[in-house]
PDB file of N, CA and C in Angstrom:
ATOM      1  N   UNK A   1      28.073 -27.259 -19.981  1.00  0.00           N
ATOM      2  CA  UNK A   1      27.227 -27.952 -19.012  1.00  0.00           C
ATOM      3  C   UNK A   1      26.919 -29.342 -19.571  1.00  0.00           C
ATOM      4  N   UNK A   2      27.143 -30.364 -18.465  1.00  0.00           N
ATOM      5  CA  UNK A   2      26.737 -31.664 -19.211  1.00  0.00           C
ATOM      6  C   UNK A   2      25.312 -31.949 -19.338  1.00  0.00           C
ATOM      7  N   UNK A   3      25.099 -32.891 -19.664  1.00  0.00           N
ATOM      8  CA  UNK A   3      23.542 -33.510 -20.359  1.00  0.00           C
ATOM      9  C   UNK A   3      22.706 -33.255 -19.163  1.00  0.00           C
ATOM     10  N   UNK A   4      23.317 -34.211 -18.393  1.00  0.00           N
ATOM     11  CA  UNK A   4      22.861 -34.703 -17.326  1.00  0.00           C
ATOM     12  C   UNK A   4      22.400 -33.038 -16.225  1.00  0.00           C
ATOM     13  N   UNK A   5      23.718 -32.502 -16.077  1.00  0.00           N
ATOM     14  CA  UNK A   5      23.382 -31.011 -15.157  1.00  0.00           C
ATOM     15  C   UNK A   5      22.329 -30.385 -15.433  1.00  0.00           C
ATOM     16  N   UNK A   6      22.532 -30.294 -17.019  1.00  0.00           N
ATOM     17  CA  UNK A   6      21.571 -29.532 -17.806  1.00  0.00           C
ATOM     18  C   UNK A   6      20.077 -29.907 -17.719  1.00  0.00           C
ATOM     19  N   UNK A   7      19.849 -31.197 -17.320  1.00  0.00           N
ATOM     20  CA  UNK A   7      18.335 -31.452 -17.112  1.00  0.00           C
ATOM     21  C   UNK A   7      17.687 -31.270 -15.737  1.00  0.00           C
ATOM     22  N   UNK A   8      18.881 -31.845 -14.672  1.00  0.00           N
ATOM     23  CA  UNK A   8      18.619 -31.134 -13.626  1.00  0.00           C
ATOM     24  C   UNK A   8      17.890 -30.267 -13.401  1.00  0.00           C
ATOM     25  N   UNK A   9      18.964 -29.234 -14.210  1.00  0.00           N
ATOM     26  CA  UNK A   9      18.542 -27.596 -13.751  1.00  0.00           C
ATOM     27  C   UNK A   9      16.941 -27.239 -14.534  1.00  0.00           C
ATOM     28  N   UNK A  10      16.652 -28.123 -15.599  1.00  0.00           N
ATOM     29  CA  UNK A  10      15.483 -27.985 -16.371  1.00  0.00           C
ATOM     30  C   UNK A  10      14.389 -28.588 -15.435  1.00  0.00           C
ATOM     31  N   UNK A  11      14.446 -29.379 -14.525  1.00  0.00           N
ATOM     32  CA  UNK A  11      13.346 -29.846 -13.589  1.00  0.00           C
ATOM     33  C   UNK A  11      13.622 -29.186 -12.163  1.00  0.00           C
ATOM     34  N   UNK A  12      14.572 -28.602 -11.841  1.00  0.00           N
ATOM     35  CA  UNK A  12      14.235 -27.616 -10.933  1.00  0.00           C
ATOM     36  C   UNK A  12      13.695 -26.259 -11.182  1.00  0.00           C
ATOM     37  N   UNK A  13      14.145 -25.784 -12.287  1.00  0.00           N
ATOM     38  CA  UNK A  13      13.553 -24.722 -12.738  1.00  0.00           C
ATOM     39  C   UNK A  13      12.072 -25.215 -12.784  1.00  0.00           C
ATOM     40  N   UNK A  14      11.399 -26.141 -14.045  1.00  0.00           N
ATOM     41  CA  UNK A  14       9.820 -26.756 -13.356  1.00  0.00           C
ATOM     42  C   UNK A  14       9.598 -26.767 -12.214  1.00  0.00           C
ATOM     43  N   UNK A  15      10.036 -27.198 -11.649  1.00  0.00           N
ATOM     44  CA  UNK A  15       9.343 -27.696 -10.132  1.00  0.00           C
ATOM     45  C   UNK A  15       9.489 -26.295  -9.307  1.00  0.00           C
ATOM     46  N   UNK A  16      10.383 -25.299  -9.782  1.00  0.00           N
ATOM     47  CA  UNK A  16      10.599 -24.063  -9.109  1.00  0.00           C
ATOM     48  C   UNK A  16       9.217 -23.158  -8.891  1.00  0.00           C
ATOM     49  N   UNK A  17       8.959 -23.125 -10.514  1.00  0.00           N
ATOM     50  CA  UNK A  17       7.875 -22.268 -11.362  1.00  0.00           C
ATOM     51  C   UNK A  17       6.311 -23.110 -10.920  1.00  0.00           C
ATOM     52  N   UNK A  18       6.043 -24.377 -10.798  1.00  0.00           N
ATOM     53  CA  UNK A  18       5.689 -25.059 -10.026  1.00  0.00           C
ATOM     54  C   UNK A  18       5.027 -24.576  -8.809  1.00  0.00           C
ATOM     55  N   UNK A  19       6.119 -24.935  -7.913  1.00  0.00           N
ATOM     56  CA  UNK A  19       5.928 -23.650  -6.483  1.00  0.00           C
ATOM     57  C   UNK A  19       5.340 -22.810  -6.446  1.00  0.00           C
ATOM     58  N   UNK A  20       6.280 -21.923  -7.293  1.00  0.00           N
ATOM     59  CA  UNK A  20       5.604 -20.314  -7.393  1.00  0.00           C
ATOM     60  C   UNK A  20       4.419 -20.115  -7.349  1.00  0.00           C
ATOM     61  N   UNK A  21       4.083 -21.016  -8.750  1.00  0.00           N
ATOM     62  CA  UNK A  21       2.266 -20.572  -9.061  1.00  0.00           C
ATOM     63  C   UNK A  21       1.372 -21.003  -7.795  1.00  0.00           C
ATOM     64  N   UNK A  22       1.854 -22.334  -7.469  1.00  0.00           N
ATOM     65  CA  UNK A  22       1.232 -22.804  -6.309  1.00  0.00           C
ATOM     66  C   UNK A  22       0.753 -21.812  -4.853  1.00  0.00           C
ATOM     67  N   UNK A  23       1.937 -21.539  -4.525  1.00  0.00           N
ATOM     68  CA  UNK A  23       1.707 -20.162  -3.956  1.00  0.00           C
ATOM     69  C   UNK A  23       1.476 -18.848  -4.124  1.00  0.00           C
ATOM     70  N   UNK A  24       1.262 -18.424  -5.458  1.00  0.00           N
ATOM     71  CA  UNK A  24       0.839 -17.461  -5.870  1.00  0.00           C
ATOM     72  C   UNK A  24      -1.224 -17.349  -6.163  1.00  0.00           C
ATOM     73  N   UNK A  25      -1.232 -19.185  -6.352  1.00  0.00           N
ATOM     74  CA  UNK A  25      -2.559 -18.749  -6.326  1.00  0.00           C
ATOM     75  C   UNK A  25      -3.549 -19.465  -4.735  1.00  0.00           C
ATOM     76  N   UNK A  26      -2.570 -19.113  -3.940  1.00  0.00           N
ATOM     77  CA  UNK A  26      -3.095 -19.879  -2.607  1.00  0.00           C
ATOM     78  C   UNK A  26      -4.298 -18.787  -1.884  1.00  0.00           C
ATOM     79  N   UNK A  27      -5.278 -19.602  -1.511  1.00  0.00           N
ATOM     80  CA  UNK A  27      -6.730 -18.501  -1.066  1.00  0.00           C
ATOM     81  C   UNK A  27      -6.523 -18.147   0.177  1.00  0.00           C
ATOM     82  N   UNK A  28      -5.824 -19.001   0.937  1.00  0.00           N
ATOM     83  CA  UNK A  28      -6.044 -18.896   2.631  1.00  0.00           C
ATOM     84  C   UNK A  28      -4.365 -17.855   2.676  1.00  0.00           C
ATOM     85  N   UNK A  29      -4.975 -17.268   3.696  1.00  0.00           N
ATOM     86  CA  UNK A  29      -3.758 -16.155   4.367  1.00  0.00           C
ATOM     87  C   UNK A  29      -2.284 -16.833   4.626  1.00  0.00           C
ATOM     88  N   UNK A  30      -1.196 -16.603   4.670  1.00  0.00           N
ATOM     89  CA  UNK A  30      -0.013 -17.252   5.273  1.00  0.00           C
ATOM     90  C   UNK A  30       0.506 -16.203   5.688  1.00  0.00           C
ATOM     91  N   UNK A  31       1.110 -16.927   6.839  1.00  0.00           N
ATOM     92  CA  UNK A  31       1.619 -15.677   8.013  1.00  0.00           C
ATOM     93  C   UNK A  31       2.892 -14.989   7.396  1.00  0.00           C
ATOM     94  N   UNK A  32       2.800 -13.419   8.054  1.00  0.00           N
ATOM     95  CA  UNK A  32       4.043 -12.685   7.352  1.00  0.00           C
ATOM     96  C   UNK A  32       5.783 -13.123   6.823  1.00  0.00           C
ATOM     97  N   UNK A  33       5.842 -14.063   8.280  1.00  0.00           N
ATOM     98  CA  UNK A  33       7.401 -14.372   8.406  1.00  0.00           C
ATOM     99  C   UNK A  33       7.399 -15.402   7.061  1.00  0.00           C
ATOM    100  N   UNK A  34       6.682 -16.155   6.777  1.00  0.00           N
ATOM    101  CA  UNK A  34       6.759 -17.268   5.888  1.00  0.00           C
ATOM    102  C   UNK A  34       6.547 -16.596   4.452  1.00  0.00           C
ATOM    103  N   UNK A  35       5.497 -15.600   4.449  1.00  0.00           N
ATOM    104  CA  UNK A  35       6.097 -14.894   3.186  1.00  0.00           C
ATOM    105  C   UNK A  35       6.976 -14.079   2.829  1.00  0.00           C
ATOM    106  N   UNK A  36       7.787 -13.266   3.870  1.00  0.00           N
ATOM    107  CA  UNK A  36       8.882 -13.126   3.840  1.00  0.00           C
ATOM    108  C   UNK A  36       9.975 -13.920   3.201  1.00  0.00           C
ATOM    109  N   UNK A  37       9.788 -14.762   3.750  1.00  0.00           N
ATOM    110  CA  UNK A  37      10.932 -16.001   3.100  1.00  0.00           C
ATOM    111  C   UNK A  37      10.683 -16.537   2.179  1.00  0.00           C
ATOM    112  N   UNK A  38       9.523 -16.791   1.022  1.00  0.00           N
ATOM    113  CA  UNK A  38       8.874 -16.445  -0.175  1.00  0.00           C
ATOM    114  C   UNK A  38       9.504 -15.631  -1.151  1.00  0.00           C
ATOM    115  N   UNK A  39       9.223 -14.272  -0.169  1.00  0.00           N
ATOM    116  CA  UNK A  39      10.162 -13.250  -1.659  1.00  0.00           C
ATOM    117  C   UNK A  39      11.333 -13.108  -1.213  1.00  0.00           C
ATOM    118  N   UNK A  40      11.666 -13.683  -0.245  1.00  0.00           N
ATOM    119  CA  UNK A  40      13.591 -13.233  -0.369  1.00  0.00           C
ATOM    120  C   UNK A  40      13.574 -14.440  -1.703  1.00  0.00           C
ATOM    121  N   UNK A  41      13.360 -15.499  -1.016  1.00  0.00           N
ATOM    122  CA  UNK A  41      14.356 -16.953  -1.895  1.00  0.00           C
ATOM    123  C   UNK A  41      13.804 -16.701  -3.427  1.00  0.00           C
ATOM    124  N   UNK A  42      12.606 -15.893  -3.677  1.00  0.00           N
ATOM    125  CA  UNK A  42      12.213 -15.722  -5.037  1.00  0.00           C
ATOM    126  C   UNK A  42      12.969 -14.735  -5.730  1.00  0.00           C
ATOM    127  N   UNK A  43      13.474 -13.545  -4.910  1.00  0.00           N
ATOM    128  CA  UNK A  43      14.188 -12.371  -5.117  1.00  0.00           C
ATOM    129  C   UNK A  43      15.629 -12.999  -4.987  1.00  0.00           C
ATOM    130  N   UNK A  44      16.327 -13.908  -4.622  1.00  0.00           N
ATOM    131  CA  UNK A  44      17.607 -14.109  -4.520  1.00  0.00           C
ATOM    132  C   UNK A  44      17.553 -15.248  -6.167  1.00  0.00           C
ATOM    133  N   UNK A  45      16.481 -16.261  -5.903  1.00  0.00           N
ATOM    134  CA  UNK A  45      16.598 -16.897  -7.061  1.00  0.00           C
ATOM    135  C   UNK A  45      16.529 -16.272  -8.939  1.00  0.00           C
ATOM    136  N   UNK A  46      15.808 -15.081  -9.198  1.00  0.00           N
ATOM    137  CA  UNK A  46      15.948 -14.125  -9.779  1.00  0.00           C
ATOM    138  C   UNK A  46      16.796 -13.400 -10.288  1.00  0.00           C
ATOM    139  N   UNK A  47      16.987 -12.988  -9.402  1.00  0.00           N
ATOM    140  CA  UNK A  47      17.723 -11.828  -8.795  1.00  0.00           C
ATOM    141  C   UNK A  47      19.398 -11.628  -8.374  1.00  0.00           C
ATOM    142  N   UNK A  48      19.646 -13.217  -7.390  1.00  0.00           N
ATOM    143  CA  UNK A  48      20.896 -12.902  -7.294  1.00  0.00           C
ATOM    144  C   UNK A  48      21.151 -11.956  -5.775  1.00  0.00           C
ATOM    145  N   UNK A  49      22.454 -11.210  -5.902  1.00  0.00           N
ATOM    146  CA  UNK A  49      22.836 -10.602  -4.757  1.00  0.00           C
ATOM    147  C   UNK A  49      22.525  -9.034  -5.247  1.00  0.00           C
ATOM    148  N   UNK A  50      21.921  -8.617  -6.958  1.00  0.00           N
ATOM    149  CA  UNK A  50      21.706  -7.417  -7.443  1.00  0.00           C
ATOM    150  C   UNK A  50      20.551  -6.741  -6.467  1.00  0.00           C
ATOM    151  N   UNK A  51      20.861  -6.498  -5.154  1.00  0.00           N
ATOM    152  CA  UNK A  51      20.174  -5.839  -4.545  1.00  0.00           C
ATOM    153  C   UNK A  51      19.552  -4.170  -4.846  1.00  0.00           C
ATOM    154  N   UNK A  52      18.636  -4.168  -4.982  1.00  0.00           N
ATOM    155  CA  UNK A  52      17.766  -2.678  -4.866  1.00  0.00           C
ATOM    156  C   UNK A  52      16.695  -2.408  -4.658  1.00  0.00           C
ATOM    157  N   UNK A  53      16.513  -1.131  -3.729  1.00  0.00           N
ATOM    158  CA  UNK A  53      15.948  -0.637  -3.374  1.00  0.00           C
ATOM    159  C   UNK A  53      15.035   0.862  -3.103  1.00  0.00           C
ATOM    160  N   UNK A  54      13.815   0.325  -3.943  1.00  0.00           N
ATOM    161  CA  UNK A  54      13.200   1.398  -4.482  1.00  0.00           C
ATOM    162  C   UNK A  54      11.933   1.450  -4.066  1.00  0.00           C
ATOM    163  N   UNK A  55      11.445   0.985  -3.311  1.00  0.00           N
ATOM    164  CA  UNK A  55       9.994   0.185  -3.183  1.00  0.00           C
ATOM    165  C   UNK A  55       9.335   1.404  -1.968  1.00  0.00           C
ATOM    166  N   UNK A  56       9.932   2.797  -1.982  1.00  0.00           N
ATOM    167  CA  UNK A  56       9.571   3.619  -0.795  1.00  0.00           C
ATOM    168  C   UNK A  56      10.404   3.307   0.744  1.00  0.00           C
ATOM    169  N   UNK A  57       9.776   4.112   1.773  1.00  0.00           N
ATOM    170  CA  UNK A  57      10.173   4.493   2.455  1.00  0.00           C
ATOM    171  C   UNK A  57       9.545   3.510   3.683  1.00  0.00           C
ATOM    172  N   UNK A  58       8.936   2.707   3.027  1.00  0.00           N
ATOM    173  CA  UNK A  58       7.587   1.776   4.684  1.00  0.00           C
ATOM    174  C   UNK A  58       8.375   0.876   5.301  1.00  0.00           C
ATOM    175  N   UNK A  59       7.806   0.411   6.247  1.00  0.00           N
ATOM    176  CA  UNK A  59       8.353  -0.747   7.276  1.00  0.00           C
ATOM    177  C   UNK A  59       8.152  -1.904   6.240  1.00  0.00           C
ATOM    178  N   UNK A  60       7.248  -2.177   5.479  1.00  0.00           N
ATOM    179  CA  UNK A  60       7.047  -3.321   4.707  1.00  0.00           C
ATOM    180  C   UNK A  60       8.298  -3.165   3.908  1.00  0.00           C
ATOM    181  N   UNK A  61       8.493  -2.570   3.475  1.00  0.00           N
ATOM    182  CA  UNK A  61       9.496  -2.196   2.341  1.00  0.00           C
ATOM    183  C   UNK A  61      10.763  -2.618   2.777  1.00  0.00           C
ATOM    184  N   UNK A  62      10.812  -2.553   4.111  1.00  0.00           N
ATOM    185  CA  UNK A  62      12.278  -2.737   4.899  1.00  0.00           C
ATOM    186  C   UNK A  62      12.506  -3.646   5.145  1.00  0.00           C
ATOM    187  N   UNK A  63      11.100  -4.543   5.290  1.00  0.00           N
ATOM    188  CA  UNK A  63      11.542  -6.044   6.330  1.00  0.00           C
ATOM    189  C   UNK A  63      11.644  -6.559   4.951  1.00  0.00           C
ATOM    190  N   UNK A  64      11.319  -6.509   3.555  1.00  0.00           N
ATOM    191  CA  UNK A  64      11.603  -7.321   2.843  1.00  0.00           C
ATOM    192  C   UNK A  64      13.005  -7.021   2.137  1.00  0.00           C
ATOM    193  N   UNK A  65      13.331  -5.964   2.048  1.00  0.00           N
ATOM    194  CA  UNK A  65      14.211  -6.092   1.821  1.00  0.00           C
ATOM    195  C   UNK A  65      15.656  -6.581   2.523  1.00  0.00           C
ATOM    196  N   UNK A  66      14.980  -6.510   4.169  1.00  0.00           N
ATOM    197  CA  UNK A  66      15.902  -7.401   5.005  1.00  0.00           C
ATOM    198  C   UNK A  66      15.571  -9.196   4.696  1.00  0.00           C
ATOM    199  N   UNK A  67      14.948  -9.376   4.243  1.00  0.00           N
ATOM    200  CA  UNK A  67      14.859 -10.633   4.445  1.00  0.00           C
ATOM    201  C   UNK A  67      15.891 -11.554   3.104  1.00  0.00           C
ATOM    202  N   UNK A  68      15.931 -10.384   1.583  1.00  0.00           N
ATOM    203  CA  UNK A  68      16.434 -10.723   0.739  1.00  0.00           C
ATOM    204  C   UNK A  68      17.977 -10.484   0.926  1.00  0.00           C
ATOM    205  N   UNK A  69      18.376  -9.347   1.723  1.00  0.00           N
ATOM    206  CA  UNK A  69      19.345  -9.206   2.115  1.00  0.00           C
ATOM    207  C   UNK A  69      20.129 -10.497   3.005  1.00  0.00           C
ATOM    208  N   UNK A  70      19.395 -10.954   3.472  1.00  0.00           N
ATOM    209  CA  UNK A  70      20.033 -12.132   4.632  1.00  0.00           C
ATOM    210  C   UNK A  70      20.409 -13.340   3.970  1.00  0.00           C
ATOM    211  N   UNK A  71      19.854 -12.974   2.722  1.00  0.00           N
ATOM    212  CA  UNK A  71      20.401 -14.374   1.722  1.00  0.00           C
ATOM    213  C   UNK A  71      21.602 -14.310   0.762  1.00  0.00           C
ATOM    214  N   UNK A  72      22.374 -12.798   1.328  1.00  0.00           N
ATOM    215  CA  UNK A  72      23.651 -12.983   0.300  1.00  0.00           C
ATOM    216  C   UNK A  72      24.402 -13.836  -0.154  1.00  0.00           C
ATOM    217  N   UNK A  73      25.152 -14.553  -1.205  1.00  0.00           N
ATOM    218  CA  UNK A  73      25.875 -14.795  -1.309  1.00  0.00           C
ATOM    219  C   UNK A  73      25.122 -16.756  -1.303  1.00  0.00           C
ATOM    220  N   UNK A  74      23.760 -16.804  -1.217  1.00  0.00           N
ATOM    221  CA  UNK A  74      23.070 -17.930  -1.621  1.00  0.00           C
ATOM    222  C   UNK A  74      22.805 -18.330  -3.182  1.00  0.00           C
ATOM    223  N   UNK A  75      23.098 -19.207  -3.632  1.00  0.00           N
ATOM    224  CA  UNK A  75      23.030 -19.137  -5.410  1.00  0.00           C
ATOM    225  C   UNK A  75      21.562 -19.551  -5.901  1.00  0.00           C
ATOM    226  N   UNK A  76      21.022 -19.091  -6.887  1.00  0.00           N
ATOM    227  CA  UNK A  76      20.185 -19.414  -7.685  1.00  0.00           C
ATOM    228  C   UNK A  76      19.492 -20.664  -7.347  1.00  0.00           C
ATOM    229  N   UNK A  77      20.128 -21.483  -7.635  1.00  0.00           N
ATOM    230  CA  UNK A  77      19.679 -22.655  -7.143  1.00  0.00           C
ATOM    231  C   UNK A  77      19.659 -23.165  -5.991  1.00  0.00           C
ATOM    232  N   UNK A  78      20.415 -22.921  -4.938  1.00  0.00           N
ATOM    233  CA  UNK A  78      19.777 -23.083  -3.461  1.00  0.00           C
ATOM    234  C   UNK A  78      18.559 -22.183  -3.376  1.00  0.00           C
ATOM    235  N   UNK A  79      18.483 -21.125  -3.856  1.00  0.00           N
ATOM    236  CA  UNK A  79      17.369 -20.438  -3.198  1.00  0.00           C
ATOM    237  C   UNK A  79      15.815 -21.020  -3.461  1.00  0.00           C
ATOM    238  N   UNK A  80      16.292 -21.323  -5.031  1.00  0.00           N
ATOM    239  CA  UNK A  80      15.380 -22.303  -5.740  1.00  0.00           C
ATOM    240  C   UNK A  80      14.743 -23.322  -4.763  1.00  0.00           C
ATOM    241  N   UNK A  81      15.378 -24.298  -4.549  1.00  0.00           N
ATOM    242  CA  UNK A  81      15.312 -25.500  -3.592  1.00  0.00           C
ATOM    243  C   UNK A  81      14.463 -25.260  -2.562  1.00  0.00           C
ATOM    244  N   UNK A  82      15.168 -23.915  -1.529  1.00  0.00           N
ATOM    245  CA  UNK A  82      14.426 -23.459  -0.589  1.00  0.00           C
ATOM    246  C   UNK A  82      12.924 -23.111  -0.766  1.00  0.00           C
ATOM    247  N   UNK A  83      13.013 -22.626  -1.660  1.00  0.00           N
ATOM    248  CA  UNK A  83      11.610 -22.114  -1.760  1.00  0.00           C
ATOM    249  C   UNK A  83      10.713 -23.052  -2.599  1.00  0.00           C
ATOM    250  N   UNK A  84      11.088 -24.215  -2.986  1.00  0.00           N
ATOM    251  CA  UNK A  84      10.032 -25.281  -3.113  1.00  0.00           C
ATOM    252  C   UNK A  84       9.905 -26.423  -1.991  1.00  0.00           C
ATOM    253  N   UNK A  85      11.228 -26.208  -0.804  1.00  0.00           N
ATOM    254  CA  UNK A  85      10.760 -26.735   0.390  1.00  0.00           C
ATOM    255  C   UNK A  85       9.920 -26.060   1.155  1.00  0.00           C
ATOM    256  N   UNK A  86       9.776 -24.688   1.124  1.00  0.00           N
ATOM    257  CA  UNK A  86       9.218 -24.251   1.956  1.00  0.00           C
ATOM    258  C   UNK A  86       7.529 -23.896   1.365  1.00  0.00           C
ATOM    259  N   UNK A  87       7.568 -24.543   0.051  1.00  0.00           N
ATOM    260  CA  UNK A  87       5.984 -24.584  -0.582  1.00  0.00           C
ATOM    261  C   UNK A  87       5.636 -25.710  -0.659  1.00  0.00           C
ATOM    262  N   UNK A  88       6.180 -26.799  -0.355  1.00  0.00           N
ATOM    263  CA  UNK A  88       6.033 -28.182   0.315  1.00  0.00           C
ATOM    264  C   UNK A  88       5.068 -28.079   1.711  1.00  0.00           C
ATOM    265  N   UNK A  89       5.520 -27.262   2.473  1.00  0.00           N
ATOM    266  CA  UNK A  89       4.993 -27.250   4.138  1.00  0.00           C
ATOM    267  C   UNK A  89       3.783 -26.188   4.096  1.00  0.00           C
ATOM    268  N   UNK A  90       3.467 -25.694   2.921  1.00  0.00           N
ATOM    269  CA  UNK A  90       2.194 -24.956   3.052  1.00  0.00           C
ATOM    270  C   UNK A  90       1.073 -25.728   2.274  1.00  0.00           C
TER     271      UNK A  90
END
């Protein structure tokens, strides 16, 4: 990896982790669909396409795992991206 890639990926990863906390320590409610798309792009950025599913048998359980599902084949770093655009608009 060159110098240059390599720092890149070191200030998206910040700015990723960034996000996260940002929205992790947010007080006011955000609507389901938008956190949905929260833990997919956090679960794909993670995670990858290593899908599983263990989390029980609930409807909650399902829609998220549909939502991480819909991001196959998205890499690390797009998902990344996504999900500090979409902690931009909250």
């Amino acid at each position: 990896m060159c110098k240059l890639s390599q720092k890149y990926k070191l200030d998206l990863d910040k700015e990723y982790k960034a996000s996260f906390d940002k929205i992790s320590k947010l007080k006011k409610a955000v609507a389901p669909d938008i956190m949905l798309k929260f833990y997919a792009y956090y679960k794909q950025a993670n995670f990858g396409n290593k899908f599983s599913f263990n989390s029980g048998l609930d409807v909650r359980s399902a829609f998220k795992f549909n939502a991480w599902m819909q991001l196959n084949g998205m890499t690390a770093e797009e998902a990344k991206k996504e999900y500090i655009k979409l902690a931009k608009t909250i």
